[in-house]
Protein backbone atom coordinates (compact mmCIF):
# COMPACT_ATOMS: atom_id res chain seq x y z
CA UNK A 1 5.84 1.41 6.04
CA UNK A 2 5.22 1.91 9.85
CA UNK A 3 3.23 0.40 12.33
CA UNK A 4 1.76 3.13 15.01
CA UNK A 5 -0.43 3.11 18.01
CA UNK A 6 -3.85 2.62 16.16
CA UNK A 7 -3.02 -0.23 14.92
CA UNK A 8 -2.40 0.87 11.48
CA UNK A 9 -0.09 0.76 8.42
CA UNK A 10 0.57 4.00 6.47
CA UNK A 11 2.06 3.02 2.88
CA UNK A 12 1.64 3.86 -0.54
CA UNK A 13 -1.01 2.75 -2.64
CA UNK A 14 -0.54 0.79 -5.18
CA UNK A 15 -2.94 -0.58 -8.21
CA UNK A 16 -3.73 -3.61 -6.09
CA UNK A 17 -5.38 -1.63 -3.54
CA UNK A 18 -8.08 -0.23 -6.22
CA UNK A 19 -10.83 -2.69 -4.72
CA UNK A 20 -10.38 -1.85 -1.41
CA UNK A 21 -10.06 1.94 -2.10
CA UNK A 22 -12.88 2.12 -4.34
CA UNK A 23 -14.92 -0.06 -1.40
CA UNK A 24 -13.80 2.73 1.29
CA UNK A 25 -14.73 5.84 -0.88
CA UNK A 26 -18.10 3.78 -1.18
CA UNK A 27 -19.09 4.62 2.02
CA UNK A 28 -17.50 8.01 2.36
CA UNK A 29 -19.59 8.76 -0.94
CA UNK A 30 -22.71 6.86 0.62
CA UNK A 31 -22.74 9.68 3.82
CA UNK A 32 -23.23 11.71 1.02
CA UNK A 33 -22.07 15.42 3.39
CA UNK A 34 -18.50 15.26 3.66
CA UNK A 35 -17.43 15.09 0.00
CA UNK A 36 -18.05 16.74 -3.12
CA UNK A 37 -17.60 13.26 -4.93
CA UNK A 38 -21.26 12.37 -5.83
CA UNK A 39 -19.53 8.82 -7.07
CA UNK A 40 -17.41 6.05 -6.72
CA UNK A 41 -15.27 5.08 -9.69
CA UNK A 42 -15.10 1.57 -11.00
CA UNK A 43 -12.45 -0.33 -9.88
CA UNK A 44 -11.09 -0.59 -13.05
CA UNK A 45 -10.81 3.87 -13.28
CA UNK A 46 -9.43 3.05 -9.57
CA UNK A 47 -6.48 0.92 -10.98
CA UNK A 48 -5.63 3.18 -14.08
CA UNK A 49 -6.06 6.44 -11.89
CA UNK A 50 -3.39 4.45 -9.13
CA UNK A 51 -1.00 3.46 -12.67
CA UNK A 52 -1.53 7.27 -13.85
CA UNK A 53 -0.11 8.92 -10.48
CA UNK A 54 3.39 10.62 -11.72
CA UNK A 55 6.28 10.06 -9.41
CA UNK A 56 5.07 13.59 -8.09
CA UNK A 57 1.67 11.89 -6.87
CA UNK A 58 0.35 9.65 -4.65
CA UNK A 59 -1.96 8.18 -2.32
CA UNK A 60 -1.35 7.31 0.69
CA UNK A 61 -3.81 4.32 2.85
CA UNK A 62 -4.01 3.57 5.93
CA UNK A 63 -4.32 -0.33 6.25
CA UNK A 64 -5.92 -2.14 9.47
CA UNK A 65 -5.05 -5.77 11.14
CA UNK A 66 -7.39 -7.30 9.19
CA UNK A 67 -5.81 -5.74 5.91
CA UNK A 68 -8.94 -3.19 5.48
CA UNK A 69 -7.98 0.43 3.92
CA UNK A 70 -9.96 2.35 6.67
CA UNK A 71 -8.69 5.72 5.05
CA UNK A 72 -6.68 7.59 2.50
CA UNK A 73 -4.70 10.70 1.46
CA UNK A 74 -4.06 11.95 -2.47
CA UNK A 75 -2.05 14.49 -3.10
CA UNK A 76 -1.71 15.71 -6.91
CA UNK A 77 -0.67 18.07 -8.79
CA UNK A 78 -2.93 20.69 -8.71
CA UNK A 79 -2.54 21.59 -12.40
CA UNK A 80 -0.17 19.90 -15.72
CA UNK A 81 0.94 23.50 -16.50
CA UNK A 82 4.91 24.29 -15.40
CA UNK A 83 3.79 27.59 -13.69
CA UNK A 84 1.95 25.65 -11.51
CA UNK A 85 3.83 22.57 -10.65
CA UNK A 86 4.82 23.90 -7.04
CA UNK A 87 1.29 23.52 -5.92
CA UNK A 88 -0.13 20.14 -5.07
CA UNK A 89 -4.15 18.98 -3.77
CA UNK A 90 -4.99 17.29 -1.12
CA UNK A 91 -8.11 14.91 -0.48
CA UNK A 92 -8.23 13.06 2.42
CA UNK A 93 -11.31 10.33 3.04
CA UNK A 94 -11.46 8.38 6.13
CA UNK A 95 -14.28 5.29 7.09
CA UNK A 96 -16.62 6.72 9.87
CA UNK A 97 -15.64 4.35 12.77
CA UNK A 98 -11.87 5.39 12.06
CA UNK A 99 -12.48 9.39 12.46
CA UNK A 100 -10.91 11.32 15.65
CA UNK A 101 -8.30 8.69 16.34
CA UNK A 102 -5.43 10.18 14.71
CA UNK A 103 -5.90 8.57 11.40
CA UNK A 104 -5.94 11.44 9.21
CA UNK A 105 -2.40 12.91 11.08
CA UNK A 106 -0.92 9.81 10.38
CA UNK A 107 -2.06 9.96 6.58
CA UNK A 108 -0.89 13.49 6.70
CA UNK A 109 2.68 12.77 8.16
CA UNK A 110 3.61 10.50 5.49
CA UNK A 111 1.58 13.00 2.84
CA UNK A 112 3.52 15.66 4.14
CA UNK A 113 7.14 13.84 4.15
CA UNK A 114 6.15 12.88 0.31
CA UNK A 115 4.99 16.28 -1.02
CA UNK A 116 8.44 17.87 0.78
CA UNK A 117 10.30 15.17 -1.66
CA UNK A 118 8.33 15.34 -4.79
CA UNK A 119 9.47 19.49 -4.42
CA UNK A 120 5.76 21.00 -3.75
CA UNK A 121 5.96 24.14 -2.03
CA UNK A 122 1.92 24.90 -1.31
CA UNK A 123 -0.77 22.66 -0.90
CA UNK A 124 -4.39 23.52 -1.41
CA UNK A 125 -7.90 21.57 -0.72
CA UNK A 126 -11.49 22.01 -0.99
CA UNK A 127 -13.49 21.74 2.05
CA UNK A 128 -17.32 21.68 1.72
CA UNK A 129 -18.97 24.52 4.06
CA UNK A 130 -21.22 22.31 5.73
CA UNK A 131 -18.11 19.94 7.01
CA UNK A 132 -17.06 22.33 9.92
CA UNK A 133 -15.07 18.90 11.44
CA UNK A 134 -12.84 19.23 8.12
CA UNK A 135 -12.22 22.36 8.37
CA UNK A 136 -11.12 22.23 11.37
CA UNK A 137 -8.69 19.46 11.14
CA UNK A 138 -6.82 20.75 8.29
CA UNK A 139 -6.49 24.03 10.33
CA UNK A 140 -4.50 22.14 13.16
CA UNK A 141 -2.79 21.13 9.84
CA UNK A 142 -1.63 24.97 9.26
CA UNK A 143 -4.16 25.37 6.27
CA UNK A 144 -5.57 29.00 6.28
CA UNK A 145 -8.68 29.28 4.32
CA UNK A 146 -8.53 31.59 1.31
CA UNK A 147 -11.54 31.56 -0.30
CA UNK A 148 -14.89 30.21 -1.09
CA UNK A 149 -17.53 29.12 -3.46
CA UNK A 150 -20.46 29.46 -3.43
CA UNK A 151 -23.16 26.62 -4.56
CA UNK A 152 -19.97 24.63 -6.06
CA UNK A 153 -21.61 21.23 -4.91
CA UNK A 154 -25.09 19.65 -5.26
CA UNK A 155 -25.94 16.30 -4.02
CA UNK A 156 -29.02 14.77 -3.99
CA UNK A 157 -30.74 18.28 -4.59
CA UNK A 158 -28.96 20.36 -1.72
CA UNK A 159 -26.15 23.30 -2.43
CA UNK A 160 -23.26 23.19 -0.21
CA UNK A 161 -20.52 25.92 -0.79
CA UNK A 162 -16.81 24.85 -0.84
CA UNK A 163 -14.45 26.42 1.31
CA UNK A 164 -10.86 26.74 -0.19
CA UNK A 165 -8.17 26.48 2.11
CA UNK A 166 -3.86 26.30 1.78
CA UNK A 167 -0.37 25.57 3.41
CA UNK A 168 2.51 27.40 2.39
CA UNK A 169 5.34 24.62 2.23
């Protein structure tokens, strides 16, 4: 755990921290433009997806004074087969007043550190079209993008394309 500058705690997540994740992707989900989750899961699927996580997973949250998860990183493996194990995916969901203050960086430092670890050597996300913001950010990250597609989301009625981007560990 640290302590930085905005006055929050990067740690892992653990199963304890399934009501206060699944309350944060409540509102990220309730914007309904930034992610192509249409959904948040139960807390219960929160707690068995945090008890699933392999030693090669995790989330990472970023915790506030008052002990609120204001945002959070996962990074998984993008696919069970052995071919693929060097590749990992990235999500990252922040609350709206906690945006452009360094948040996501933070998450990202400690994502980064992990995913060196755990042996990935590329990491790849989905980015939908529309969230230019996103895109952005995870291109100060290094992420190039490398492909999209098109109409892969539709919430509430409207088609948003996903742009695929990576990082070459």
């Amino acid at each position: 755990m640290r302590r930085d500058e905005n006055r929050v705690i990067i740690r892992r997540a653990q199963p304890d921290d399934a009501v206060r994740i699944v309350a944060l992707m409540a509102v990220v989900v309730g914007e309904r433009k930034y992610s192509a989750i249409d959904r948040a899961w139960s807390v219960d699927d929160q707690r068995r997806y945090l008890e699933s996580l392999s030693s090669r997973e995790a989330i990472h949250v970023a915790v506030d004074d008052a002990g609120t998860i204001v945002g959070l990183q996962i990074l998984d493996r993008w696919s069970t087969l052995d071919s693929m194990c060097h590749v990992g995916q990235l999500g990252t969901f922040l609350l709206p007043a906690w945006r452009r203050k360094g948040v996501g960086r933070q998450l990202w430092d400690a994502t980064l550190a992990f995913a060196r670890a755990a042996g990935y050597l590329k990491i790849a996300i989905y980015v939908r079209a529309s969230n230019s913001d996103a895109q952005a950010f995870y291109q100060r990250l290094g992420f190039l993008p490398c492909g999209r597609l098109s109409k892969q989301v539709i919430i509430d009625g409207v088609a948003d394309d996903e742009i695929m981007m990576e990082l070459q560990l």
